[in-house]
C-alpha atoms as a PDB file:
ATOM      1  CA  UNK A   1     -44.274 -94.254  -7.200  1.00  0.00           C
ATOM      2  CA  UNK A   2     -43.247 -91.544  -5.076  1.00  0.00           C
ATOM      3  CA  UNK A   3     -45.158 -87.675  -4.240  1.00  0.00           C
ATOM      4  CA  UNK A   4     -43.690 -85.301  -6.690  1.00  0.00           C
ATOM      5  CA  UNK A   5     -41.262 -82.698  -4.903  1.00  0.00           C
ATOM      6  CA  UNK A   6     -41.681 -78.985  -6.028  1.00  0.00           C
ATOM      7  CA  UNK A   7     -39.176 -77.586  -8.394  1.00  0.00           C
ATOM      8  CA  UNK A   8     -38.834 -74.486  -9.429  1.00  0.00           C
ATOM      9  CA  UNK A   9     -39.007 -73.105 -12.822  1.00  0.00           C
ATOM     10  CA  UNK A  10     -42.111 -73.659 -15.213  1.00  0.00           C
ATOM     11  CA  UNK A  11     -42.535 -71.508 -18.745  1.00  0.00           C
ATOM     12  CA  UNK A  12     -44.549 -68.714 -18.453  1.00  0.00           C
ATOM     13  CA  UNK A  13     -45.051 -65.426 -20.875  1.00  0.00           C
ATOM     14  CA  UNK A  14     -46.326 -62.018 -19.843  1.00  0.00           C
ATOM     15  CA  UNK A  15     -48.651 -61.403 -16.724  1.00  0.00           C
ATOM     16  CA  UNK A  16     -51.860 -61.682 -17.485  1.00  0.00           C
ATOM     17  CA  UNK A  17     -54.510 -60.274 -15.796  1.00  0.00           C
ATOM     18  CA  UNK A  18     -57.278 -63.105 -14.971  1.00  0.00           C
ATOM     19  CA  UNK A  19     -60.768 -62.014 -15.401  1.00  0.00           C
ATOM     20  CA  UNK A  20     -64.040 -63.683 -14.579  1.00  0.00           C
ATOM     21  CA  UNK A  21     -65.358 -65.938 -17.464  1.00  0.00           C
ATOM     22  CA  UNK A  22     -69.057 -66.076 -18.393  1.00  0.00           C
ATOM     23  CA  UNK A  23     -68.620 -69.848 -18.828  1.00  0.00           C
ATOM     24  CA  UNK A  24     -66.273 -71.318 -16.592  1.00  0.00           C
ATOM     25  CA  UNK A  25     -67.255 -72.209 -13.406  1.00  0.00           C
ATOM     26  CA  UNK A  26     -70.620 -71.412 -13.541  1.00  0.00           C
ATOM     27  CA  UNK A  27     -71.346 -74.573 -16.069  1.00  0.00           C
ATOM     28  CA  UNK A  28     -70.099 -77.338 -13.654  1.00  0.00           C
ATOM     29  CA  UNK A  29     -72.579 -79.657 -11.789  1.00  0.00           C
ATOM     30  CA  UNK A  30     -74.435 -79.625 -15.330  1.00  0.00           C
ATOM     31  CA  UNK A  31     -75.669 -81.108 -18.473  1.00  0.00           C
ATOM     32  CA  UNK A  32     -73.510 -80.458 -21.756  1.00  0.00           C
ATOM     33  CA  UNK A  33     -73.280 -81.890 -25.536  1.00  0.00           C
ATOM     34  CA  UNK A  34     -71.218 -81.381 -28.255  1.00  0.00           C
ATOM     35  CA  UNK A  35     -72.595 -78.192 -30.004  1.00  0.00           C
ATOM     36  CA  UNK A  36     -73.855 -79.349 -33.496  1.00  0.00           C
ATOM     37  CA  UNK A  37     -72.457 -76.869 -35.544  1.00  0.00           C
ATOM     38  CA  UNK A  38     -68.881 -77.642 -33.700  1.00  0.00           C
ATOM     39  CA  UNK A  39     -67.752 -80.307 -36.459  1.00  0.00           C
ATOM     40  CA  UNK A  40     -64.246 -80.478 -37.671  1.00  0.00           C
ATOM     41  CA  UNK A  41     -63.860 -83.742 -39.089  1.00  0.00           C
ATOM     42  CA  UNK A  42     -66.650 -82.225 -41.710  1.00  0.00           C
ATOM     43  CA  UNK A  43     -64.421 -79.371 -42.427  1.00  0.00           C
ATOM     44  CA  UNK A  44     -61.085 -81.613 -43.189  1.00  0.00           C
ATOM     45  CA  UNK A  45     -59.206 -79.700 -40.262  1.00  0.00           C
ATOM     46  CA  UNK A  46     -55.677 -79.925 -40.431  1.00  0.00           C
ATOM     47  CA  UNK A  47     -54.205 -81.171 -37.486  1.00  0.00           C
ATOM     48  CA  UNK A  48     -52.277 -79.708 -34.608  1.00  0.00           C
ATOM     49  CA  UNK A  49     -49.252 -80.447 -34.003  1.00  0.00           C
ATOM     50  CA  UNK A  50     -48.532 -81.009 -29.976  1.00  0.00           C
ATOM     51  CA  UNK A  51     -44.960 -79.589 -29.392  1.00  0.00           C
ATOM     52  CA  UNK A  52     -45.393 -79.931 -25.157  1.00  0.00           C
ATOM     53  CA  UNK A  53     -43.558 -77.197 -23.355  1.00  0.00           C
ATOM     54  CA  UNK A  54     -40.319 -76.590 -22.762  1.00  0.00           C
ATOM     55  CA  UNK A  55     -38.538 -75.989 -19.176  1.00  0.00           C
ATOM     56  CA  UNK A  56     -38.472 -71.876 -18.318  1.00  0.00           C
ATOM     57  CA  UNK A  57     -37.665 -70.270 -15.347  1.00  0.00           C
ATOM     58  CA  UNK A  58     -40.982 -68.114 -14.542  1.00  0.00           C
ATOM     59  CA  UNK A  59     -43.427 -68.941 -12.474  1.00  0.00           C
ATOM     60  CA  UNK A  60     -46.964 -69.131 -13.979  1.00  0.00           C
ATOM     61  CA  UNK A  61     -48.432 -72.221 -14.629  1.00  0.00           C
ATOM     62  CA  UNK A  62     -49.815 -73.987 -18.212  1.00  0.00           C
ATOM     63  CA  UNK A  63     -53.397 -74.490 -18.062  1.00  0.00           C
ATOM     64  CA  UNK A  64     -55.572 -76.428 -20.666  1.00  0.00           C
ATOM     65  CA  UNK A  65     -59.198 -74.446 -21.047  1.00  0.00           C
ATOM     66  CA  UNK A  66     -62.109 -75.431 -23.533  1.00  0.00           C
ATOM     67  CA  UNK A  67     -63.446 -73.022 -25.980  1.00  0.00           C
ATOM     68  CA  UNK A  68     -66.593 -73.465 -28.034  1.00  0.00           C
ATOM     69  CA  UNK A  69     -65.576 -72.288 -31.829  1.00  0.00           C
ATOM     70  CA  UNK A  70     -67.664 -72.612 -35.190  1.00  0.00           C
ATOM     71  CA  UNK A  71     -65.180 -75.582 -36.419  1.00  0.00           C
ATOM     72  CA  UNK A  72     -65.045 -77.621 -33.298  1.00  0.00           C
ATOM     73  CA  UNK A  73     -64.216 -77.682 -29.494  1.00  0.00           C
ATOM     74  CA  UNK A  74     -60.731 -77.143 -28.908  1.00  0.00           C
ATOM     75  CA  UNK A  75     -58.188 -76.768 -26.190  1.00  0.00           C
ATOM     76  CA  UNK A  76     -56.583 -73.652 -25.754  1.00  0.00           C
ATOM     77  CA  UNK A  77     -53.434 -73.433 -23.291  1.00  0.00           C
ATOM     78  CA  UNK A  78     -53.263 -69.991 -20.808  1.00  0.00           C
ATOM     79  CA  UNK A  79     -50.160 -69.116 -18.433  1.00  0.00           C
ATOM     80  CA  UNK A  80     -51.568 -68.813 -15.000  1.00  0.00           C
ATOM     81  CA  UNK A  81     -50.692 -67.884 -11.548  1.00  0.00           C
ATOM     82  CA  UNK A  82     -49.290 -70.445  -8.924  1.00  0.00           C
ATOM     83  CA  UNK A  83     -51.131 -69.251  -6.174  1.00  0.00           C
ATOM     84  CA  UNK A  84     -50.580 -72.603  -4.002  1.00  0.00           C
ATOM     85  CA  UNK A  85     -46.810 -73.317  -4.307  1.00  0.00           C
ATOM     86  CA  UNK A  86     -47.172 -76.828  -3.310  1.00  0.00           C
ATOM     87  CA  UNK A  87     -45.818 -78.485  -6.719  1.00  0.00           C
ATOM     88  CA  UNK A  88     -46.080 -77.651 -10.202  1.00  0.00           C
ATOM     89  CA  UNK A  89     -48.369 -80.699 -10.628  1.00  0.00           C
ATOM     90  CA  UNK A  90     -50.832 -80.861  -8.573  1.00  0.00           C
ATOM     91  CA  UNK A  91     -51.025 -76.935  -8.018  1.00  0.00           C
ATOM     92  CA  UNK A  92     -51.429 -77.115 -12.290  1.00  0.00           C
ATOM     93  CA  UNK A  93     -54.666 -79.131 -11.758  1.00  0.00           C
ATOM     94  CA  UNK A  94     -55.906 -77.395  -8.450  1.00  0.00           C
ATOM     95  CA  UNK A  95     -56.161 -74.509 -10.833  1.00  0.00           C
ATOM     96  CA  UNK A  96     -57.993 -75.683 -13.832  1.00  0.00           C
ATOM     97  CA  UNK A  97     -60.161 -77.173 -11.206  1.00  0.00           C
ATOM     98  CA  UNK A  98     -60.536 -73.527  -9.078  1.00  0.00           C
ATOM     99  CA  UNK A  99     -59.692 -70.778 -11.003  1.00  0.00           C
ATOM    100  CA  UNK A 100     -60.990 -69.047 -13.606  1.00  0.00           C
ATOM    101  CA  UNK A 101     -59.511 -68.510 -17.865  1.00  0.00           C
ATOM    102  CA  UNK A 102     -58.263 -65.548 -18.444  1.00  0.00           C
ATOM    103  CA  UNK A 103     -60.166 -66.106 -22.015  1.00  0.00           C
ATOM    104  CA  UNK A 104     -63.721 -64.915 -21.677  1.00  0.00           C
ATOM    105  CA  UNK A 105     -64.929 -67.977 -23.812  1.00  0.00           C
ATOM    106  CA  UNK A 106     -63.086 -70.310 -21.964  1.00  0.00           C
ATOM    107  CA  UNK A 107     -64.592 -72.842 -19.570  1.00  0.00           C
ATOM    108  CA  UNK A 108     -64.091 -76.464 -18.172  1.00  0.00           C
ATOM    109  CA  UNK A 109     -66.799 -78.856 -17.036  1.00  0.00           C
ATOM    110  CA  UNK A 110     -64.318 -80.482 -13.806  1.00  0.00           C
ATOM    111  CA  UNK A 111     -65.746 -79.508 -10.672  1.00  0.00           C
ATOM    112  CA  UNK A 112     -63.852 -77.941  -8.134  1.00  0.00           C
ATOM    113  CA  UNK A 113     -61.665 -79.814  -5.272  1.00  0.00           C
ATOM    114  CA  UNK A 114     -58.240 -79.167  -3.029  1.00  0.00           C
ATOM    115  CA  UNK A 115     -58.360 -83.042  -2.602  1.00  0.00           C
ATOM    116  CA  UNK A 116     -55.434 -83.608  -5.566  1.00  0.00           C
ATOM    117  CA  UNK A 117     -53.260 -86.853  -5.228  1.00  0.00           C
ATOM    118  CA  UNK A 118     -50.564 -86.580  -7.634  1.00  0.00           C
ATOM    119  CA  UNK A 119     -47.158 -89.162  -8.209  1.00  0.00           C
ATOM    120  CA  UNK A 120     -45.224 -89.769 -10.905  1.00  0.00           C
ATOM    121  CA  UNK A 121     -43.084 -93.093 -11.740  1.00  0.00           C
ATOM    122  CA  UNK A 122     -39.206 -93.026 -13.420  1.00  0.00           C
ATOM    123  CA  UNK A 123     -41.014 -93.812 -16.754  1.00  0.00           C
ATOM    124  CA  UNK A 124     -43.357 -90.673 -16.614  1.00  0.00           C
ATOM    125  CA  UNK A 125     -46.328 -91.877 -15.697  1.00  0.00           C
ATOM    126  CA  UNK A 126     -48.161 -89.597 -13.825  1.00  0.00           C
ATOM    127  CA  UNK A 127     -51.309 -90.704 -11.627  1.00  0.00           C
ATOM    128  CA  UNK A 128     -53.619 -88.347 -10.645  1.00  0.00           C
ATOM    129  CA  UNK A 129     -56.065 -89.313  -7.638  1.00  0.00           C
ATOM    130  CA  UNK A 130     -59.325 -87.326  -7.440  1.00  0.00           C
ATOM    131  CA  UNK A 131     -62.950 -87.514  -5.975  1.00  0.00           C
ATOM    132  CA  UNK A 132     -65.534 -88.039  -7.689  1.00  0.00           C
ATOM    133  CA  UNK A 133     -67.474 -84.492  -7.389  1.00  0.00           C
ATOM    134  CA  UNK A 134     -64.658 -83.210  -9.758  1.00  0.00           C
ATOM    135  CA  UNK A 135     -66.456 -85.646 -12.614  1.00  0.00           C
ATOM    136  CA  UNK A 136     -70.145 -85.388 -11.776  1.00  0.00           C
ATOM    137  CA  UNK A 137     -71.395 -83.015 -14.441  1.00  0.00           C
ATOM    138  CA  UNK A 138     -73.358 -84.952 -17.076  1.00  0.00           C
ATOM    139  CA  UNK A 139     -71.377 -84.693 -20.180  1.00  0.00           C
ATOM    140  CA  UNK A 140     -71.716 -86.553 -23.488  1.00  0.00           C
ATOM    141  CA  UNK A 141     -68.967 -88.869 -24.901  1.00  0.00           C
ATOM    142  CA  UNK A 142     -67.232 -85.782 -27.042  1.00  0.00           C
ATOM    143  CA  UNK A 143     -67.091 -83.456 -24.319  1.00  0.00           C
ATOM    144  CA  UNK A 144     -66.120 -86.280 -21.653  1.00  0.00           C
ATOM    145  CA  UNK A 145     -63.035 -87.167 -23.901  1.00  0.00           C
ATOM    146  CA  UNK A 146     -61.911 -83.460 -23.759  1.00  0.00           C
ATOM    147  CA  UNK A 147     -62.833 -82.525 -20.277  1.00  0.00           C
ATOM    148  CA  UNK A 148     -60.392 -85.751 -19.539  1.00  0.00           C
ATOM    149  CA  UNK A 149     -57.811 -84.584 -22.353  1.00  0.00           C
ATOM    150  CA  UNK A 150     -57.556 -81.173 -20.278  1.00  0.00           C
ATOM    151  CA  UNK A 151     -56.782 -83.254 -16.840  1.00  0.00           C
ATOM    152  CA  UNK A 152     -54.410 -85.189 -19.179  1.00  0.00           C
ATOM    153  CA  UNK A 153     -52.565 -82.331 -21.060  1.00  0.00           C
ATOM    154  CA  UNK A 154     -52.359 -79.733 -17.951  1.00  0.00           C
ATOM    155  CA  UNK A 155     -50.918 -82.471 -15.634  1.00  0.00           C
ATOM    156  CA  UNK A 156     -48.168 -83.415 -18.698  1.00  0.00           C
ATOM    157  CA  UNK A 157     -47.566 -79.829 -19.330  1.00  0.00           C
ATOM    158  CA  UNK A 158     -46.663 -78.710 -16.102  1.00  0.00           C
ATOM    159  CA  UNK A 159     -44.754 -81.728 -15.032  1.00  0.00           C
ATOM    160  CA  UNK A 160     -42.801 -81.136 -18.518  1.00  0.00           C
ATOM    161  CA  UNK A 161     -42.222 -77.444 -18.010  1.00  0.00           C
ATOM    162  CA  UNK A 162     -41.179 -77.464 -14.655  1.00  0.00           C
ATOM    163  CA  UNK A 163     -38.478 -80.613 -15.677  1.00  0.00           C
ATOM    164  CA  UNK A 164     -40.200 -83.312 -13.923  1.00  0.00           C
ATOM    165  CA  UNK A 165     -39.612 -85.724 -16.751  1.00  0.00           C
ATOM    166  CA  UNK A 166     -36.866 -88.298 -16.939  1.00  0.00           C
ATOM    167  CA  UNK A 167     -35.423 -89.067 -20.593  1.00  0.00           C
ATOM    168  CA  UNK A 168     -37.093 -88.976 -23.814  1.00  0.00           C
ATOM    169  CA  UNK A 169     -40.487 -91.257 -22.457  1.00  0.00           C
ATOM    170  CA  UNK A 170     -43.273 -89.194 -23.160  1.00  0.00           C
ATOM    171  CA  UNK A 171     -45.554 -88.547 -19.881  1.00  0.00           C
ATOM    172  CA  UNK A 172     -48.744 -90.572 -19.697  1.00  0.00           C
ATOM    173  CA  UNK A 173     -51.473 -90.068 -16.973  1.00  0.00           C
ATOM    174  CA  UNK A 174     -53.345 -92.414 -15.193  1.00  0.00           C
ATOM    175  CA  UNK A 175     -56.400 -90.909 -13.446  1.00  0.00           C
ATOM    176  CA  UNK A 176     -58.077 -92.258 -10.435  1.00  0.00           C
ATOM    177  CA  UNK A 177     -61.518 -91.617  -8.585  1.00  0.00           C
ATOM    178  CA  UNK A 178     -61.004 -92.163  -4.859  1.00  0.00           C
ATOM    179  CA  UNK A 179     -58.233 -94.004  -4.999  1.00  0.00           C
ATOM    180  CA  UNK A 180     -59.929 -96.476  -7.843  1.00  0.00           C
ATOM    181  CA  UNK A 181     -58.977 -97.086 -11.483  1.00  0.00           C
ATOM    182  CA  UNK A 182     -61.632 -97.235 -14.174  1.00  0.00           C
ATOM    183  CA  UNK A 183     -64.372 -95.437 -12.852  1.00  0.00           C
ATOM    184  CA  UNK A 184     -67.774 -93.897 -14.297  1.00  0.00           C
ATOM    185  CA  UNK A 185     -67.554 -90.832 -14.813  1.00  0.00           C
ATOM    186  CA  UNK A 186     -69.560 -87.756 -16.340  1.00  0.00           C
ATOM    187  CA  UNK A 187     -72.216 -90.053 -16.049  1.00  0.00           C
ATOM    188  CA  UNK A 188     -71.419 -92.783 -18.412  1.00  0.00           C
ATOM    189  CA  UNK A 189     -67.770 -92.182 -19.503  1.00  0.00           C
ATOM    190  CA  UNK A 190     -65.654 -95.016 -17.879  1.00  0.00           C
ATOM    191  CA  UNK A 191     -61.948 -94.361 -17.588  1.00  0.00           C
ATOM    192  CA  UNK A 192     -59.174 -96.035 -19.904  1.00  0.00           C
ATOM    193  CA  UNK A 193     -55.901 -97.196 -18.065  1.00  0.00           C
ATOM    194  CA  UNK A 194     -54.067 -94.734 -18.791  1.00  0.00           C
ATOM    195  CA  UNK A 195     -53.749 -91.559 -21.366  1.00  0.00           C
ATOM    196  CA  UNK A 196     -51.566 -89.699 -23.869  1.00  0.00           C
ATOM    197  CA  UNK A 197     -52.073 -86.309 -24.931  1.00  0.00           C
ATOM    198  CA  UNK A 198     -54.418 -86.581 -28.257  1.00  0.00           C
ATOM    199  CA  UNK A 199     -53.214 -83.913 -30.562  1.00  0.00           C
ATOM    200  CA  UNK A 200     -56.382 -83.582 -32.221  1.00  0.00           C
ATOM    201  CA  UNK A 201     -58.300 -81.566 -29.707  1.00  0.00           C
ATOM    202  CA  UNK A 202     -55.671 -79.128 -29.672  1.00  0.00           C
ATOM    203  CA  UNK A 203     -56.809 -75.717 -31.153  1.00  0.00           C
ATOM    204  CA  UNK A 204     -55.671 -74.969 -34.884  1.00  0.00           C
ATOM    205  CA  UNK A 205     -54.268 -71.819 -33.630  1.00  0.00           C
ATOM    206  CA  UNK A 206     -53.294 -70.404 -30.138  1.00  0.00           C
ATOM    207  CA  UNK A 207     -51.568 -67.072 -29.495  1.00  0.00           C
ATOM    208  CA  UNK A 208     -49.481 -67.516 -26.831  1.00  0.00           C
ATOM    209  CA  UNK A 209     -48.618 -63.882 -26.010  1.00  0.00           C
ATOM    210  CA  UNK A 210     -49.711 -61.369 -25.515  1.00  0.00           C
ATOM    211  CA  UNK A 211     -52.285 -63.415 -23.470  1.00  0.00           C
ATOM    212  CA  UNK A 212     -55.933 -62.088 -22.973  1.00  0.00           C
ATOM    213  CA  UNK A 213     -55.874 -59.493 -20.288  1.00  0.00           C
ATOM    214  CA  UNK A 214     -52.008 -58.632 -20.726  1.00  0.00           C
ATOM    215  CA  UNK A 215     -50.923 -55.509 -20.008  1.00  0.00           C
ATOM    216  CA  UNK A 216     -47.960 -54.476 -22.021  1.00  0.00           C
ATOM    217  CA  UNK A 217     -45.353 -51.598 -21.788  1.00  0.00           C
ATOM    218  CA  UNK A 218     -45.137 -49.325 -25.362  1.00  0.00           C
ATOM    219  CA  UNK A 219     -43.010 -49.538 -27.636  1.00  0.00           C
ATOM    220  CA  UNK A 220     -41.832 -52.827 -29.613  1.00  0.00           C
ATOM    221  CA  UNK A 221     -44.625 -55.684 -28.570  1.00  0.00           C
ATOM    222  CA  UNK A 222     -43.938 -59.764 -29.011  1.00  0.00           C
ATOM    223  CA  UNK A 223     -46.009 -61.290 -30.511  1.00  0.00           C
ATOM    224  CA  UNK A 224     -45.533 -65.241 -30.069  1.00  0.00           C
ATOM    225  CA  UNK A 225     -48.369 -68.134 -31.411  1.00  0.00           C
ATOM    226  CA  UNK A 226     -48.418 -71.317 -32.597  1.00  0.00           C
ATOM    227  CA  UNK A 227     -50.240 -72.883 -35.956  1.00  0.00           C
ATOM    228  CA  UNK A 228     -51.608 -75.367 -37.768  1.00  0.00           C
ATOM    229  CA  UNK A 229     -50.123 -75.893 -41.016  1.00  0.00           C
ATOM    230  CA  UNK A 230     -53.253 -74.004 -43.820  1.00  0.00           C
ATOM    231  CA  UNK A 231     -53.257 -74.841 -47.013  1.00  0.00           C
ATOM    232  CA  UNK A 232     -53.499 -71.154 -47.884  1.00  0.00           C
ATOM    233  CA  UNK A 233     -51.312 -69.724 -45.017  1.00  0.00           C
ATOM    234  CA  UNK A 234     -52.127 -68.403 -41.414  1.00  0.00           C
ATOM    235  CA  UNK A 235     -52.929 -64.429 -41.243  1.00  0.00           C
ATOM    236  CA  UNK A 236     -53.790 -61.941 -38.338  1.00  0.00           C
ATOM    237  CA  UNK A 237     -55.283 -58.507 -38.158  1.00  0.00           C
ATOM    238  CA  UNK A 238     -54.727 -56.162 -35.769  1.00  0.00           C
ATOM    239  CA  UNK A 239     -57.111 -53.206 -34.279  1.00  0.00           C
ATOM    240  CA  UNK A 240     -57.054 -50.721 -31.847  1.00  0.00           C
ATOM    241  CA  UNK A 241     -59.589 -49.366 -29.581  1.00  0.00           C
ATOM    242  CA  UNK A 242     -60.221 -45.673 -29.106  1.00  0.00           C
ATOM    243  CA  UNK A 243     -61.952 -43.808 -25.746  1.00  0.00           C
ATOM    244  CA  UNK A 244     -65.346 -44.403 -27.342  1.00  0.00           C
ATOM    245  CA  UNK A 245     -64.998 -48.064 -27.445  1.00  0.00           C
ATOM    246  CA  UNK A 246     -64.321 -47.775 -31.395  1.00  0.00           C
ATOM    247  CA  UNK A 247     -62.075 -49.976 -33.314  1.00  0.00           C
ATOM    248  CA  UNK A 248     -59.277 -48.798 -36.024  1.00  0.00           C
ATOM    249  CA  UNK A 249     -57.923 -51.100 -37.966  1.00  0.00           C
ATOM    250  CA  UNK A 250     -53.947 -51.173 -37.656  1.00  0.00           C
ATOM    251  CA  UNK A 251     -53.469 -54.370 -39.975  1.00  0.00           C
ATOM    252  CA  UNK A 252     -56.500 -55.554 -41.347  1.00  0.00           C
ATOM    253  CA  UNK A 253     -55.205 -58.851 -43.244  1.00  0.00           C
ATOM    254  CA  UNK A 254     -51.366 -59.877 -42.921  1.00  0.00           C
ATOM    255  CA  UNK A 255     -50.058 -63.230 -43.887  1.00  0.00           C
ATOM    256  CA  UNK A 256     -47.512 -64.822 -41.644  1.00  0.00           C
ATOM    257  CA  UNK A 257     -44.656 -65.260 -43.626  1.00  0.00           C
ATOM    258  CA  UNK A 258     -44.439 -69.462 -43.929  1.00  0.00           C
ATOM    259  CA  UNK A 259     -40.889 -69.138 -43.517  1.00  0.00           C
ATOM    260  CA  UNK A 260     -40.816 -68.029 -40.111  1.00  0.00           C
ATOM    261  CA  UNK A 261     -43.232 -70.686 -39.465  1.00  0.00           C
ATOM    262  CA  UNK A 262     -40.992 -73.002 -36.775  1.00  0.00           C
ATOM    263  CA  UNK A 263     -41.851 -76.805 -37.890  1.00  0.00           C
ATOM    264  CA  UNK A 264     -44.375 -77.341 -34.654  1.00  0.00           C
ATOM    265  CA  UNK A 265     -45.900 -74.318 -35.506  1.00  0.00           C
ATOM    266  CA  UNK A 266     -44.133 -71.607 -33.643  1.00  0.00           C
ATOM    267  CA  UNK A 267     -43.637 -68.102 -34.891  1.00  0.00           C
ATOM    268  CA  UNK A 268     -42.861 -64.785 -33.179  1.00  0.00           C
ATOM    269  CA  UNK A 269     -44.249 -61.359 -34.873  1.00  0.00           C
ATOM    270  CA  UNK A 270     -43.377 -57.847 -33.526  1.00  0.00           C
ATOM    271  CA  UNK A 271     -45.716 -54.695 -33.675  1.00  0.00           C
ATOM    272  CA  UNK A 272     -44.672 -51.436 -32.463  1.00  0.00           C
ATOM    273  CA  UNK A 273     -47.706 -50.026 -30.494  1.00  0.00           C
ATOM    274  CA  UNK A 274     -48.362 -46.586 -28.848  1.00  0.00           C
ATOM    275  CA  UNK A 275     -50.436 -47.207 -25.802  1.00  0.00           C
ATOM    276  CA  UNK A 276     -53.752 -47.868 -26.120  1.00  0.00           C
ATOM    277  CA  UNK A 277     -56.369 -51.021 -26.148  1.00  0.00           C
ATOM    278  CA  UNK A 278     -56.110 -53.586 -28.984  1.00  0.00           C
ATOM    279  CA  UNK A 279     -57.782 -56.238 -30.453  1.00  0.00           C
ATOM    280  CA  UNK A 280     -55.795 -59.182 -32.107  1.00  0.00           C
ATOM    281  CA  UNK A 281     -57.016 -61.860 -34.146  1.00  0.00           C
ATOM    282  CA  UNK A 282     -55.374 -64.973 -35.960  1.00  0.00           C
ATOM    283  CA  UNK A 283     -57.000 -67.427 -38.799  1.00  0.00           C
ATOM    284  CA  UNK A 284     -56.008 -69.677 -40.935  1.00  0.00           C
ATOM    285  CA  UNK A 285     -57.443 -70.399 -44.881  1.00  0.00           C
ATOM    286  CA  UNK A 286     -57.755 -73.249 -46.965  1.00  0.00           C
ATOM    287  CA  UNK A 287     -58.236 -73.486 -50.590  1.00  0.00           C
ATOM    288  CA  UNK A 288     -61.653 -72.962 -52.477  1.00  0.00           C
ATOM    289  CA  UNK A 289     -63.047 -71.238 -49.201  1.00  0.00           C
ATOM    290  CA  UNK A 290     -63.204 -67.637 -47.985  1.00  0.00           C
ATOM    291  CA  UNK A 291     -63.920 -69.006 -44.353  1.00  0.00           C
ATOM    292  CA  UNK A 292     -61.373 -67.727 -41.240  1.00  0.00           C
ATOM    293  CA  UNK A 293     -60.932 -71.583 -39.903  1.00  0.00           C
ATOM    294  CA  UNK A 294     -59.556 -71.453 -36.621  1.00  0.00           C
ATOM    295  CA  UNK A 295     -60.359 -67.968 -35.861  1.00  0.00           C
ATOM    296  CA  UNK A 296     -59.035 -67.086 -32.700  1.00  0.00           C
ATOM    297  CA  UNK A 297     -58.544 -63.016 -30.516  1.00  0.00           C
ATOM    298  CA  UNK A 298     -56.837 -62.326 -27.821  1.00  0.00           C
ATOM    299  CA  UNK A 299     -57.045 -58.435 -26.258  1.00  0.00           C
ATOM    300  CA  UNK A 300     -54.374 -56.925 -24.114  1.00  0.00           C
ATOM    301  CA  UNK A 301     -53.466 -53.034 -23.421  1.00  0.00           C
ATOM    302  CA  UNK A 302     -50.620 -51.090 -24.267  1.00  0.00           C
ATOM    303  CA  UNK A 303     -49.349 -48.555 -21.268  1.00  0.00           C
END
């Protein structure tokens, strides 16, 4: 294996502007379960579909954040910042492990560390080498698998989007704990050989842009997301903030149209917004139920 070499060029969407989470940093070095109520396989959940990333030529970085929801503990993927410039990599990880989601809901359970060994072999297997402290929160067995799934997917994604790979292989990642294979961690967990990125603790729904925090110009906004296939369909609603804090509703229930579905989920929707704060909020519905599964807001400003 050899050190990865920077490249440039990893996808990215509109600046967003990153703002201190209420549960991100301030749960590591802790104890943590699976919330009860968090229980998809009892809901019958459609699966999401993992389309990776493509190569772009910004420069933010993809990072893989946990969010507590009322149908399960998903991952949810945010464009960040490359404040190291080192390589897309191991500057990818030293940022889920430092920095903060720009989601305020958002949080991980890896403690922080600038000690990040990264290489990569010709068949995409990446190896990540970190100490221990980044693993010593005490975590049950459903929240070690994703705390490991967001080392696993953030690592793939950004050697992916950056165009790291070679071929068709899919990446893999093989994680280490000073310098050893198979460790304990989260007190109890013990590390498989290697990993793949496991689809099914990927959030039903993301929007990809306009990311929390964005600040957009007026006029004609993007708006790009990606979705689980609903038996019903996948809808949105969109509101807008006045000076008093109080919320009009623009759109209060529009269907996407399953057409413009892509087939991994993708679909672009534009609004034309005067400036002003808004509030924008995607769900999906499945038959004989009047629950929003997936339910999932993102608010940005329009200059």
């Amino acid at each position: 294996m050899q050190k990865i070499p920077r490249r440039i060029g990893v996808v990215g969407i509109a600046a967003a502007l990153v703002i201190a989470a209420g549960c991100g940093l301030s749960n590591r070095e802790s104890s943590f379960e699976m919330p009860t109520s968090a229980n998809a396989e009892s809901l019958n959940l459609p699966s999401a579909t993992d389309a990776g990333e493509k190569i772009g030529m910004a420069t933010k970085l993809p990072i893989y954040w946990l969010e507590n929801t009322d149908t399960g503990v998903f991952l949810y993927r945010e464009y960040l910042p490359d404040n190291r410039h080192n390589e897309p990599v191991g500057d990818a990880i030293w940022t889920l492990l430092s920095a903060e989601p720009a989601g305020p809901h958002r949080y991980t359970h890896l403690g922080a560390s600038d000690e990040i060994g990264v290489s990569m072999s010709s068949t995409n297997v990446i190896t990540l080498d970190l100490p221990a402290k980044v693993f010593s929160a005490h975590l049950d067995e459903g929240l070690s698998e994703r705390s490991i799934q967001q080392l696993v997917f953030t690592a793939t994604a950004a050697a992916s989007s950056s165009g790291l790979l070679v071929g068709e292989t899919a990446p893999t990642v093989k994680i280490l704990v000073d310098g050893q294979p198979n460790a304990d961690v989260f007190d109890g967990y013990r590390l498989k050989d290697v990993y793949e990125r496991n689809p099914k603790f990927m959030a039903p729904i993301w929007i990809v842009d306009p990311q929390y925090g964005t600040v957009l110009a007026d006029g004609k906004v993007r708006i790009n997301g990606r979705t689980t296939k609903f038996d019903i369909g996948t809808f949105y609603s969109l509101q807008k903030k006045d000076a008093d804090g109080k919320l009009t509703v623009i759109t209060a229930q529009k269907q996407v149209i399953p057409g413009k579905i892509e087939k991994n989920g993708a679909f672009s929707i534009s609004e034309r917004l005067s400036p002003g704060s808004y509030r924008l909020t995607f769900w999906g519905m499945e038959t004989e139920s009047d629950a929003k599964v997936g339910e999932v807001t993102s608010v940005f400003t329009v200059k």
